[in-house]
PDB file of N, CA and C in Angstrom:
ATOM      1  N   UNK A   1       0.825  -1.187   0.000  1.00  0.00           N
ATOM      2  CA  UNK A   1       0.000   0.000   0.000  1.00  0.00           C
ATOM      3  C   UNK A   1       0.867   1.248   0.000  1.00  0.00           C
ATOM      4  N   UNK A   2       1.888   1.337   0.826  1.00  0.00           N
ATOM      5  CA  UNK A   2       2.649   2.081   0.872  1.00  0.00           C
ATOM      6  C   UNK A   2       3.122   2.371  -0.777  1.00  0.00           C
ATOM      7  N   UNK A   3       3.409   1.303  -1.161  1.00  0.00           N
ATOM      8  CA  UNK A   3       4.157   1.610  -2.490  1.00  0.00           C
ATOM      9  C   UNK A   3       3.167   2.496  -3.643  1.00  0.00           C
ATOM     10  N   UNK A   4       2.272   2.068  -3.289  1.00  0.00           N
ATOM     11  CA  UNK A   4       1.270   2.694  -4.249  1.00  0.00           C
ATOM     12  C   UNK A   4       1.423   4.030  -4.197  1.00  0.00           C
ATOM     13  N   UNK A   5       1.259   4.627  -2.725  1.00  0.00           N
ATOM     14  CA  UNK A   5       1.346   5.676  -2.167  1.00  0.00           C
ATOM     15  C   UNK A   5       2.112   6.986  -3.107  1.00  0.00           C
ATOM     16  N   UNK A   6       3.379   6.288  -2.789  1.00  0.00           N
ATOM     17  CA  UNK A   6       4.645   6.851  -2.925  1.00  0.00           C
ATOM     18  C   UNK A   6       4.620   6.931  -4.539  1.00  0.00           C
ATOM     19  N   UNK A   7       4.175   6.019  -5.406  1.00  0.00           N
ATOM     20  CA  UNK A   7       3.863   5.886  -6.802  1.00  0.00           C
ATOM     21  C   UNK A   7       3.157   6.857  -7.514  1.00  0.00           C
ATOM     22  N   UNK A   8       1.723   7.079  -6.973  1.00  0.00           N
ATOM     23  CA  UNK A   8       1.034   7.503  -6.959  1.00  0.00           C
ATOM     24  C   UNK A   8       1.469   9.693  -6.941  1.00  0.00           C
ATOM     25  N   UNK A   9       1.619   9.499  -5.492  1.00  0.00           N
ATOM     26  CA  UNK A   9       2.668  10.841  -5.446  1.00  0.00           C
ATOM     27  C   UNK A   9       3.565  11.426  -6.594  1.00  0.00           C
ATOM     28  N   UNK A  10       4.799  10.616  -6.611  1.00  0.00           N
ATOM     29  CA  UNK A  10       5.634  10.799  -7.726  1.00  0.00           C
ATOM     30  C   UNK A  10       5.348  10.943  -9.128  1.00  0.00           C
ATOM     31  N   UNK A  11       3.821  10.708  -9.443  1.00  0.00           N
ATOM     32  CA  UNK A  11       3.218  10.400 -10.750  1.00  0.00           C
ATOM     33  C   UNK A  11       2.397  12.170 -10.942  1.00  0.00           C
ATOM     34  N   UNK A  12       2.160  12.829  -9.648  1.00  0.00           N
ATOM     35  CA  UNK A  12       1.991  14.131  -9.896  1.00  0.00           C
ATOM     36  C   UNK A  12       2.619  15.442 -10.177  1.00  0.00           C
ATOM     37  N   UNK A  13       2.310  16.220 -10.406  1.00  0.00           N
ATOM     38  CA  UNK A  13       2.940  17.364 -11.019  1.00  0.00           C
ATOM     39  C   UNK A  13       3.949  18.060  -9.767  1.00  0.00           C
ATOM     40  N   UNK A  14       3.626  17.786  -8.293  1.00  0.00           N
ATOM     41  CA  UNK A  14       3.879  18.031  -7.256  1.00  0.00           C
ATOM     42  C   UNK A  14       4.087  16.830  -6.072  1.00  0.00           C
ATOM     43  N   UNK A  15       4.494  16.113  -7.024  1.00  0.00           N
ATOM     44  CA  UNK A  15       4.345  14.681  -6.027  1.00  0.00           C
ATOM     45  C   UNK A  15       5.439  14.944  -4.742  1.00  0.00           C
ATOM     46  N   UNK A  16       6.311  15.513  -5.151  1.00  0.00           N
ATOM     47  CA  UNK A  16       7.722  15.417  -4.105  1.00  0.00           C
ATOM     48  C   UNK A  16       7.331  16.485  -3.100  1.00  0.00           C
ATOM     49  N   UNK A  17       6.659  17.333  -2.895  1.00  0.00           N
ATOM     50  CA  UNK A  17       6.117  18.128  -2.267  1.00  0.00           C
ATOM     51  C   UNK A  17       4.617  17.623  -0.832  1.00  0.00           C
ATOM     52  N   UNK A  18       4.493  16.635  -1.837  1.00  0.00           N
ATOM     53  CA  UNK A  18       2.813  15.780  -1.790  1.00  0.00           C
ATOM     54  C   UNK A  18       3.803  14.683  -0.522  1.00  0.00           C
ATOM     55  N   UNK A  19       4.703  14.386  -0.870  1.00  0.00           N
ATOM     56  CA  UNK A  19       5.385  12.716  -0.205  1.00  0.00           C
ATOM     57  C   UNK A  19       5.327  12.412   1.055  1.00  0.00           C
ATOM     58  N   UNK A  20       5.921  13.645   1.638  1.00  0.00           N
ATOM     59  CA  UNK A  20       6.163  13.099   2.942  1.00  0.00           C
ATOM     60  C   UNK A  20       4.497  12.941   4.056  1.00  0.00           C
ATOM     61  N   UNK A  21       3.232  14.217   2.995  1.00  0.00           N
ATOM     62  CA  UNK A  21       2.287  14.131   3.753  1.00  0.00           C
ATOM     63  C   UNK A  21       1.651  12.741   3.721  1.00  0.00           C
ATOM     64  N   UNK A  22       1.763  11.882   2.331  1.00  0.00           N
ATOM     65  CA  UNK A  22       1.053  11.116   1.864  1.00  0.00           C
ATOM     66  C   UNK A  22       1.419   9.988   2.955  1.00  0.00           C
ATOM     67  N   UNK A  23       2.704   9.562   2.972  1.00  0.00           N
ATOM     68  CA  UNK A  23       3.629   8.619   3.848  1.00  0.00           C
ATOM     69  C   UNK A  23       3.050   8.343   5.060  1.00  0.00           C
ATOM     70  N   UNK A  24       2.876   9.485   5.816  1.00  0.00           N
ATOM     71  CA  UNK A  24       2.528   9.615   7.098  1.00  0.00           C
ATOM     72  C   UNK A  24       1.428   9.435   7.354  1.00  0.00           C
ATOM     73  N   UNK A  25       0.262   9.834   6.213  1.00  0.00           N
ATOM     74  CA  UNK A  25      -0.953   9.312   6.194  1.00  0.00           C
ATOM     75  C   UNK A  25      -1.023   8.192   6.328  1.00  0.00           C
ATOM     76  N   UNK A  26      -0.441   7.496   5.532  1.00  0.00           N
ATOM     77  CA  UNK A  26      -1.198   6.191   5.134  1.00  0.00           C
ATOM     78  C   UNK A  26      -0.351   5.666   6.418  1.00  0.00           C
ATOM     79  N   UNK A  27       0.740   5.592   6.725  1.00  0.00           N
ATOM     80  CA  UNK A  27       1.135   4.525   8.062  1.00  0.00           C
ATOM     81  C   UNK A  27       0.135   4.689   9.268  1.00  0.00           C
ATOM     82  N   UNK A  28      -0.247   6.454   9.564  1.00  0.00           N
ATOM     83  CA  UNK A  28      -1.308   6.507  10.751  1.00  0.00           C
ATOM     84  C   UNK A  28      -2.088   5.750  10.390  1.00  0.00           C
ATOM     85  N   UNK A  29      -3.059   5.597   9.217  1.00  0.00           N
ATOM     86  CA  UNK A  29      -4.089   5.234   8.785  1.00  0.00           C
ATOM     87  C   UNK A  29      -4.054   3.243   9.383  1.00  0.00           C
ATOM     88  N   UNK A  30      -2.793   2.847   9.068  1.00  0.00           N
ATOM     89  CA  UNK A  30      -2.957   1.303   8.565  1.00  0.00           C
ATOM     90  C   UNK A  30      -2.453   1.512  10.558  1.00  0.00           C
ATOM     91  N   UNK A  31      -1.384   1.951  11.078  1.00  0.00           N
ATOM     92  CA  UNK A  31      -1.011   1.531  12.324  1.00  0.00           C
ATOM     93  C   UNK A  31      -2.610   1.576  13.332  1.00  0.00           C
ATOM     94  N   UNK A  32      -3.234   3.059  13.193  1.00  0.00           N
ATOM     95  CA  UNK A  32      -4.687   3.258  14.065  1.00  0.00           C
ATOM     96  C   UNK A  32      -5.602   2.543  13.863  1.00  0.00           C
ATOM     97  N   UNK A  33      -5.757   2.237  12.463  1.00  0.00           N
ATOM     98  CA  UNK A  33      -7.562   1.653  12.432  1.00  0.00           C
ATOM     99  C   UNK A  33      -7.301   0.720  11.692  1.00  0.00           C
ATOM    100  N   UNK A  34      -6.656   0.457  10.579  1.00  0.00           N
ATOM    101  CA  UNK A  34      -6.905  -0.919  10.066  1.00  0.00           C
ATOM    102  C   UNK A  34      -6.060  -2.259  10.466  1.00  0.00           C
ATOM    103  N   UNK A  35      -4.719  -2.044  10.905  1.00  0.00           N
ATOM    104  CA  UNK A  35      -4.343  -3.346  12.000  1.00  0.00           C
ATOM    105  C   UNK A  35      -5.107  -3.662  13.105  1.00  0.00           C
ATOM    106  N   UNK A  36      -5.737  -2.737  13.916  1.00  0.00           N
ATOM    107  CA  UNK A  36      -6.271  -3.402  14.797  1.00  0.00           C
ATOM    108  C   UNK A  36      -7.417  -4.214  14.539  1.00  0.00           C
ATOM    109  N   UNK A  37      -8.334  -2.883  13.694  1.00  0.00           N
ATOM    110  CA  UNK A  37      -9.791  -3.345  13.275  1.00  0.00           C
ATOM    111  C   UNK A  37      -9.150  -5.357  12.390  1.00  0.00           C
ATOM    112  N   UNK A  38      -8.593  -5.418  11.594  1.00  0.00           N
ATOM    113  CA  UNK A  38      -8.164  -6.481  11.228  1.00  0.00           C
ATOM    114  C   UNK A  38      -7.939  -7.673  12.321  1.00  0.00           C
ATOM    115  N   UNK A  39      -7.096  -7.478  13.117  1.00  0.00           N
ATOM    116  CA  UNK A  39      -7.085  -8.512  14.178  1.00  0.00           C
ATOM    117  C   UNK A  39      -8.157  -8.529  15.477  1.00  0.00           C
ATOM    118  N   UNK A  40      -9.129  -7.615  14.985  1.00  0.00           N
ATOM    119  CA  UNK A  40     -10.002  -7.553  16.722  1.00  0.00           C
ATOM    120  C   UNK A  40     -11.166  -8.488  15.741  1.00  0.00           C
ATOM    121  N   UNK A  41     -11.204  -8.625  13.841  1.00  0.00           N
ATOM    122  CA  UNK A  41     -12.488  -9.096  13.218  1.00  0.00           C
ATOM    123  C   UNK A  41     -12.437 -10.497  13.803  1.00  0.00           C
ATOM    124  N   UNK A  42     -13.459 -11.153  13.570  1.00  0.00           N
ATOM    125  CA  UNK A  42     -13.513 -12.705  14.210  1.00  0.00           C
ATOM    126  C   UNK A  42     -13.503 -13.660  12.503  1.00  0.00           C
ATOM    127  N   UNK A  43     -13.853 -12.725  11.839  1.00  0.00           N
ATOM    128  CA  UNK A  43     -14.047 -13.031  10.163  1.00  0.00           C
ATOM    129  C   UNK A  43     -13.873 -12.159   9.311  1.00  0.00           C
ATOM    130  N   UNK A  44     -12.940 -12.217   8.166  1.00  0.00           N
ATOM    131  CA  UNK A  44     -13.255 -10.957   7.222  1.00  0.00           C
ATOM    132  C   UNK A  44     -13.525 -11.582   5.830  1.00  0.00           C
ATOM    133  N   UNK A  45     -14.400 -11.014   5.579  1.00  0.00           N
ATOM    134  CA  UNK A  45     -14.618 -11.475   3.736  1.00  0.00           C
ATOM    135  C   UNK A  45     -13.465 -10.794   3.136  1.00  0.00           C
ATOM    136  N   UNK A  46     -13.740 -11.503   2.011  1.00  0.00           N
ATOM    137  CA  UNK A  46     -12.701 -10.627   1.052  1.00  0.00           C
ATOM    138  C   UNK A  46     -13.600 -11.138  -0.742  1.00  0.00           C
ATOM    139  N   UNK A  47     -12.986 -10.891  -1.600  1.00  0.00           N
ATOM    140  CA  UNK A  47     -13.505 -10.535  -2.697  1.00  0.00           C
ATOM    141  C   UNK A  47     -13.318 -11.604  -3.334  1.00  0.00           C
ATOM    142  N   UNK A  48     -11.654 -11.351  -3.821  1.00  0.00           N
ATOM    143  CA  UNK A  48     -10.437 -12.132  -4.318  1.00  0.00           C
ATOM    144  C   UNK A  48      -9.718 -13.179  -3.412  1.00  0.00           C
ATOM    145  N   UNK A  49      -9.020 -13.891  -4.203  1.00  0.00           N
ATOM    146  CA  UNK A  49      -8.287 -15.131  -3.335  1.00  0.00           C
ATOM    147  C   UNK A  49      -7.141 -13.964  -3.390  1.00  0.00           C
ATOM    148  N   UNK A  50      -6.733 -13.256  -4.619  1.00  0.00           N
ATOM    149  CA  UNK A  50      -5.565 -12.487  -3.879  1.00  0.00           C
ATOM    150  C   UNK A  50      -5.516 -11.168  -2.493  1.00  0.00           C
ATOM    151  N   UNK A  51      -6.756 -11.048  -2.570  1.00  0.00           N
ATOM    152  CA  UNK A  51      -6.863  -9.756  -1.219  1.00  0.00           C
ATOM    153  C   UNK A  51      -6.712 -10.734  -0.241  1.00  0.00           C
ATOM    154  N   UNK A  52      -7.781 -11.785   0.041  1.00  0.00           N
ATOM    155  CA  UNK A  52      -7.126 -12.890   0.879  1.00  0.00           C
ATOM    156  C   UNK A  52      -5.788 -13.083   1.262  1.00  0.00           C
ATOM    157  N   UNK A  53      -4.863 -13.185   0.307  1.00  0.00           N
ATOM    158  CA  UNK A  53      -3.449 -13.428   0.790  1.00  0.00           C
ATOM    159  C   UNK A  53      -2.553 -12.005   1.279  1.00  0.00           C
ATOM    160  N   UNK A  54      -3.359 -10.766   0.130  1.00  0.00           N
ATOM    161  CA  UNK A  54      -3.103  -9.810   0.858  1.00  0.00           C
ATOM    162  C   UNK A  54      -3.383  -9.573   2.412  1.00  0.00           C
ATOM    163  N   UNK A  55      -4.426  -9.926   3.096  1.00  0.00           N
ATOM    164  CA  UNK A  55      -4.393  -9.867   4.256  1.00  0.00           C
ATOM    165  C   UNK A  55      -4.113 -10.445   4.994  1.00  0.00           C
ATOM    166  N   UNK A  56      -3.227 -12.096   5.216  1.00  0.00           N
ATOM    167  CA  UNK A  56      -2.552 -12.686   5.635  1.00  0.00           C
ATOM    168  C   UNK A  56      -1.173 -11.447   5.772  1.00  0.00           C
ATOM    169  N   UNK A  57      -0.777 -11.553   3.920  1.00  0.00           N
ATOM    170  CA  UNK A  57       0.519 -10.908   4.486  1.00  0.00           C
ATOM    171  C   UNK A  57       0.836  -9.110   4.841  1.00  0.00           C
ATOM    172  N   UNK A  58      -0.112  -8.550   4.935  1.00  0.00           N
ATOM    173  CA  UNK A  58      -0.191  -7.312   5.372  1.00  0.00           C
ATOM    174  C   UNK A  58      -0.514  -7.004   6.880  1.00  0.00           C
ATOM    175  N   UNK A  59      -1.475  -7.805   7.050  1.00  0.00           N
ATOM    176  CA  UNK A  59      -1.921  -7.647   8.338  1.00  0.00           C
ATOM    177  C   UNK A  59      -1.938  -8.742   9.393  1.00  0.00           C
ATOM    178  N   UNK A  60      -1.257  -9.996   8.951  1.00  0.00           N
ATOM    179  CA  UNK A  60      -1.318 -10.799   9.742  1.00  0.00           C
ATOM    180  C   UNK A  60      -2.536 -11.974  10.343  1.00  0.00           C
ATOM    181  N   UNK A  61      -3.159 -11.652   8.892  1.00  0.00           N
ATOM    182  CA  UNK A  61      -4.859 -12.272   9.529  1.00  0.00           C
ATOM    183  C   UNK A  61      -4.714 -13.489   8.934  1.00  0.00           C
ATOM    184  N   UNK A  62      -5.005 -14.501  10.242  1.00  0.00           N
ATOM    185  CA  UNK A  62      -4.871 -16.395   9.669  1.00  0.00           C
ATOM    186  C   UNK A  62      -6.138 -16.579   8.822  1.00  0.00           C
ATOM    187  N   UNK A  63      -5.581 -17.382   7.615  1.00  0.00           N
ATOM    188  CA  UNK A  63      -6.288 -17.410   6.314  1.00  0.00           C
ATOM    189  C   UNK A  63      -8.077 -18.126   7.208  1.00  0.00           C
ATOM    190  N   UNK A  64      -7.841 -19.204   8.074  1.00  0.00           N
ATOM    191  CA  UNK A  64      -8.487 -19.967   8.992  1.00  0.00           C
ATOM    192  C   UNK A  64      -9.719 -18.935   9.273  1.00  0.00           C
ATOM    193  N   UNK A  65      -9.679 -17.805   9.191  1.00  0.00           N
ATOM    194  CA  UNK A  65     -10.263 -16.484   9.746  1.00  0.00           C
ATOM    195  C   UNK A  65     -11.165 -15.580   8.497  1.00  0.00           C
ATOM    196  N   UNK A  66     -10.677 -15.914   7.357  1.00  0.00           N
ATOM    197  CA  UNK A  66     -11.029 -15.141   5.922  1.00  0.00           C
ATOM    198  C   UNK A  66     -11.900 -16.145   5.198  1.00  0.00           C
ATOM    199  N   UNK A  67     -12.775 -15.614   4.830  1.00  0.00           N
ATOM    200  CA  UNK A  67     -13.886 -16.254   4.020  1.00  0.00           C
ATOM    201  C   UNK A  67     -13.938 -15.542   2.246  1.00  0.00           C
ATOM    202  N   UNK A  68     -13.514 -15.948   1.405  1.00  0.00           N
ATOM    203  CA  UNK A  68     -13.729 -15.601   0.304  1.00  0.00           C
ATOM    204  C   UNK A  68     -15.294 -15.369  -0.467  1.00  0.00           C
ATOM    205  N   UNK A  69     -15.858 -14.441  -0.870  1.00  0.00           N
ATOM    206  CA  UNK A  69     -16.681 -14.640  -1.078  1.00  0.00           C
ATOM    207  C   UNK A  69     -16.771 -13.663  -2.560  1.00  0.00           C
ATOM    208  N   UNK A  70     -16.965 -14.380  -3.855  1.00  0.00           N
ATOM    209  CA  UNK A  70     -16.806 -13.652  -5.217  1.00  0.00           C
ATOM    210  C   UNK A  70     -18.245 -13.083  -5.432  1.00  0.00           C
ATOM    211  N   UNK A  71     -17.663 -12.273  -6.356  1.00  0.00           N
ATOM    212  CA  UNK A  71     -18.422 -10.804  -6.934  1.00  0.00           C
ATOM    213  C   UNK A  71     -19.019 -11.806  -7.757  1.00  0.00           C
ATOM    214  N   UNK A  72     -20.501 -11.660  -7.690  1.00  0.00           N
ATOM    215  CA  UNK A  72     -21.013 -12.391  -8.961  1.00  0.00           C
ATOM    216  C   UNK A  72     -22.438 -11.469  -9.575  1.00  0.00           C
ATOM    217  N   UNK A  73     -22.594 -12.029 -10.938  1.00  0.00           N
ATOM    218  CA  UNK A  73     -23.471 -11.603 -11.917  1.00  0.00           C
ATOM    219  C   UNK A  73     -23.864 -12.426 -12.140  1.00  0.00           C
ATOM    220  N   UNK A  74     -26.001 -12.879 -12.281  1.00  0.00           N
ATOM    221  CA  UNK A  74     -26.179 -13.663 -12.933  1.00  0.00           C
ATOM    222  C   UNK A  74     -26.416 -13.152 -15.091  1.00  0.00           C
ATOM    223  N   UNK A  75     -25.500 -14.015 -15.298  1.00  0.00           N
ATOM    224  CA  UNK A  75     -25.869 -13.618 -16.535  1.00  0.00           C
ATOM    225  C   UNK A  75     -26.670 -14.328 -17.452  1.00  0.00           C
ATOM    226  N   UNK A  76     -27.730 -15.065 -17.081  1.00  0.00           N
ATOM    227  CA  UNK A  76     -28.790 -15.031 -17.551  1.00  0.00           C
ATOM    228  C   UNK A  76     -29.434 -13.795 -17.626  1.00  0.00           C
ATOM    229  N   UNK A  77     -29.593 -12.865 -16.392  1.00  0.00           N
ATOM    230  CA  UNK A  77     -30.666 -12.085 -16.916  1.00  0.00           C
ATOM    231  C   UNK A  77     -29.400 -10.798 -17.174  1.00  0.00           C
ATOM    232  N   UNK A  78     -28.469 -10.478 -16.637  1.00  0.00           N
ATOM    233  CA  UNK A  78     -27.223  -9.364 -17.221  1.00  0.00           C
ATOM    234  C   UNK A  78     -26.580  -9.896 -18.440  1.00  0.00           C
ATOM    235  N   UNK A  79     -26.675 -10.145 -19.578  1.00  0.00           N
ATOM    236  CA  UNK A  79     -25.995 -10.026 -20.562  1.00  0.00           C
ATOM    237  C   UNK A  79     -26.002  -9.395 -21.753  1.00  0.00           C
ATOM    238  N   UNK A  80     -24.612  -9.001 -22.203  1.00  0.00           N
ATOM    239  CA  UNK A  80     -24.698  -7.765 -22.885  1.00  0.00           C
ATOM    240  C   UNK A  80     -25.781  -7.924 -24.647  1.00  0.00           C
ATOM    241  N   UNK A  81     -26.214  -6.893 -25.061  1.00  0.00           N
ATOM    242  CA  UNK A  81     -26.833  -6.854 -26.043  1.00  0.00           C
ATOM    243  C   UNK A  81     -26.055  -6.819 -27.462  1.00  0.00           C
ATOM    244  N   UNK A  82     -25.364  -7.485 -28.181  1.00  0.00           N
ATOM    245  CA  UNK A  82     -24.481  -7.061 -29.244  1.00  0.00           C
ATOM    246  C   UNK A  82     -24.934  -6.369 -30.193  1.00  0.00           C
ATOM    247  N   UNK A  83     -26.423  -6.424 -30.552  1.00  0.00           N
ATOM    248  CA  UNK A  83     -27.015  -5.321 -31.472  1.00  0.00           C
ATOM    249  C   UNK A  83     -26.989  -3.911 -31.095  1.00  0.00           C
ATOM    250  N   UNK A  84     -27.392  -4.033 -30.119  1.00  0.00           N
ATOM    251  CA  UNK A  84     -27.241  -2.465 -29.232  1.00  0.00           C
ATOM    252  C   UNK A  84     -26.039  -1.931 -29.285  1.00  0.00           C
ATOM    253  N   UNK A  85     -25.376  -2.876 -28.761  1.00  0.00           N
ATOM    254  CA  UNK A  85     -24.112  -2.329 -28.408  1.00  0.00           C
ATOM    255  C   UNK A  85     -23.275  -2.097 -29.934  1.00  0.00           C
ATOM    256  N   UNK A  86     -23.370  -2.267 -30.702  1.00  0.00           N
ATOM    257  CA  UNK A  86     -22.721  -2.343 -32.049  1.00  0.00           C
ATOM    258  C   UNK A  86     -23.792  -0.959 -32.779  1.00  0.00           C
ATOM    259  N   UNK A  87     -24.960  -1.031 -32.321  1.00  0.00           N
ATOM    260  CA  UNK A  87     -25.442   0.356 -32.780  1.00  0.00           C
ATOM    261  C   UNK A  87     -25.096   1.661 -32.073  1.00  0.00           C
ATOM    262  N   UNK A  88     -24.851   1.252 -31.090  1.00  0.00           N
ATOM    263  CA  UNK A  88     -24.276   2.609 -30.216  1.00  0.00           C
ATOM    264  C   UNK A  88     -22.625   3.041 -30.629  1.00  0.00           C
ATOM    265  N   UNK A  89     -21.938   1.977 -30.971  1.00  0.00           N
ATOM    266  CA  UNK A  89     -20.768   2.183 -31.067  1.00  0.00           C
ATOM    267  C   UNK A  89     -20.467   2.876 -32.395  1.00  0.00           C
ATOM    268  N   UNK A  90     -21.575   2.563 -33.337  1.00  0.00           N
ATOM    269  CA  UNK A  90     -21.883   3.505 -35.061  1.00  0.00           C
ATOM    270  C   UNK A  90     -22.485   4.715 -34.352  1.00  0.00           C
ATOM    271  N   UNK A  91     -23.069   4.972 -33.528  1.00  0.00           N
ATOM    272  CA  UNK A  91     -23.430   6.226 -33.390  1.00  0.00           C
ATOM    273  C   UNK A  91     -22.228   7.402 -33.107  1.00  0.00           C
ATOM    274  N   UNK A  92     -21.653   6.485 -31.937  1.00  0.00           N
ATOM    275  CA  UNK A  92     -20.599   7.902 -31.113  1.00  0.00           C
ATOM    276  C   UNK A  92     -19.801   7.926 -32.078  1.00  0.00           C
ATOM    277  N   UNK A  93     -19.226   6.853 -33.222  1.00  0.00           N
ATOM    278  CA  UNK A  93     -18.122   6.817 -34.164  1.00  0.00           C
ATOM    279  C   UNK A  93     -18.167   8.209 -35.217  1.00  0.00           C
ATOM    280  N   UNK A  94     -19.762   7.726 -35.551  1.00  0.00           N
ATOM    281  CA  UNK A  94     -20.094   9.031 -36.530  1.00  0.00           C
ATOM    282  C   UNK A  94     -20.696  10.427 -35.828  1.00  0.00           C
ATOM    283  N   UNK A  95     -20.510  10.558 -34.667  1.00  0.00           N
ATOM    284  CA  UNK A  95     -20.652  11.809 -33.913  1.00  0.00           C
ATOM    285  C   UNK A  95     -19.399  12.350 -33.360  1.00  0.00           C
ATOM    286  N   UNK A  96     -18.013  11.592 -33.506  1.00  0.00           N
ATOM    287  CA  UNK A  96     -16.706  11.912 -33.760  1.00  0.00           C
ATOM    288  C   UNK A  96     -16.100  12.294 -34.835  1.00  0.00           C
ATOM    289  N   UNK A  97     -16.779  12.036 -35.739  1.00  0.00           N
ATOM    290  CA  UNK A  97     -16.235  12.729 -37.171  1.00  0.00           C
ATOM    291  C   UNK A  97     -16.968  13.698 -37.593  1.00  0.00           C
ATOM    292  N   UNK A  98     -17.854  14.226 -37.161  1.00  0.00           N
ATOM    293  CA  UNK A  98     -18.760  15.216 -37.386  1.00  0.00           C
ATOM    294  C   UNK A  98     -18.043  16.663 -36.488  1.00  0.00           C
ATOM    295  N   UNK A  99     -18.008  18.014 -37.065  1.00  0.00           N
ATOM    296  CA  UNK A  99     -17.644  18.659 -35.997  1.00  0.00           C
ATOM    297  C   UNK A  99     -18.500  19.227 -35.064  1.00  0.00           C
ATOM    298  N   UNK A 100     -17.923  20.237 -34.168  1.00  0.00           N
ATOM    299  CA  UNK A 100     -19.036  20.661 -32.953  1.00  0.00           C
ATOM    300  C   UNK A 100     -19.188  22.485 -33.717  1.00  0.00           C
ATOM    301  N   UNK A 101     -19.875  22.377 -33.576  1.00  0.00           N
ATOM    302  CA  UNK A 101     -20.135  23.859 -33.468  1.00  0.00           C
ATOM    303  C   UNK A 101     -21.146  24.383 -32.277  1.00  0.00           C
ATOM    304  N   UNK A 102     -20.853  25.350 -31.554  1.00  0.00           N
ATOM    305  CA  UNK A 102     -21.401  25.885 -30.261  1.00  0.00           C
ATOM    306  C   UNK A 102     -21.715  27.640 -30.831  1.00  0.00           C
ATOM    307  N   UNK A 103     -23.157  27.556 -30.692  1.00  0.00           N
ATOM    308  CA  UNK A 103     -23.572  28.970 -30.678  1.00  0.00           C
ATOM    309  C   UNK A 103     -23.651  29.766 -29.773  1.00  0.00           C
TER     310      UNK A 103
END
């Protein structure tokens, strides 16, 4: 997380300026509320099998303790329309080659 941080920072116009506040944030952030809140949970879901392992190795939480539980869609009734979607995509195409004029 940290790394992101620091990534993230450096990727702005003012990042080196931005750094040292960002740093300090995020360690208060993870040392105050999310290590503890993490080890006081009796269970934590997670999404992914990799956030799962992320929270083993970030925070110390026994996998024994994490319940995976995936993002799902039924796609019977969510699935995409290819006519639609292939008519919409002729629309914005030819509303990009067209110019703007603003009165």
């Amino acid at each position: 997380m940290l790394v992101s941080e620091v990534r993230q920072s450096l990727s702005h116009r003012t990042g080196y300026a931005r750094l040292p506040r960002r740093v300090l944030a995020s360690a208060y952030h993870y040392v105050r509320w999310e290590l503890p809140l993490m080890r006081a949970a009796d269970r934590i879901i997670a999404v992914s099998d990799e956030i799962a392992r992320s929270l083993g190795r970030w925070f110390g939480v026994a996998s024994k303790r994490i319940e995976v539980v995936y993002n799902g869609v039924d796609t019977g009734r969510f699935r995409p329309d290819t006519e639609r979607a292939a008519s919409i995509r002729r629309a914005l195409a030819s509303a990009r080659t067209r110019p703007w004029c603003y009165s």
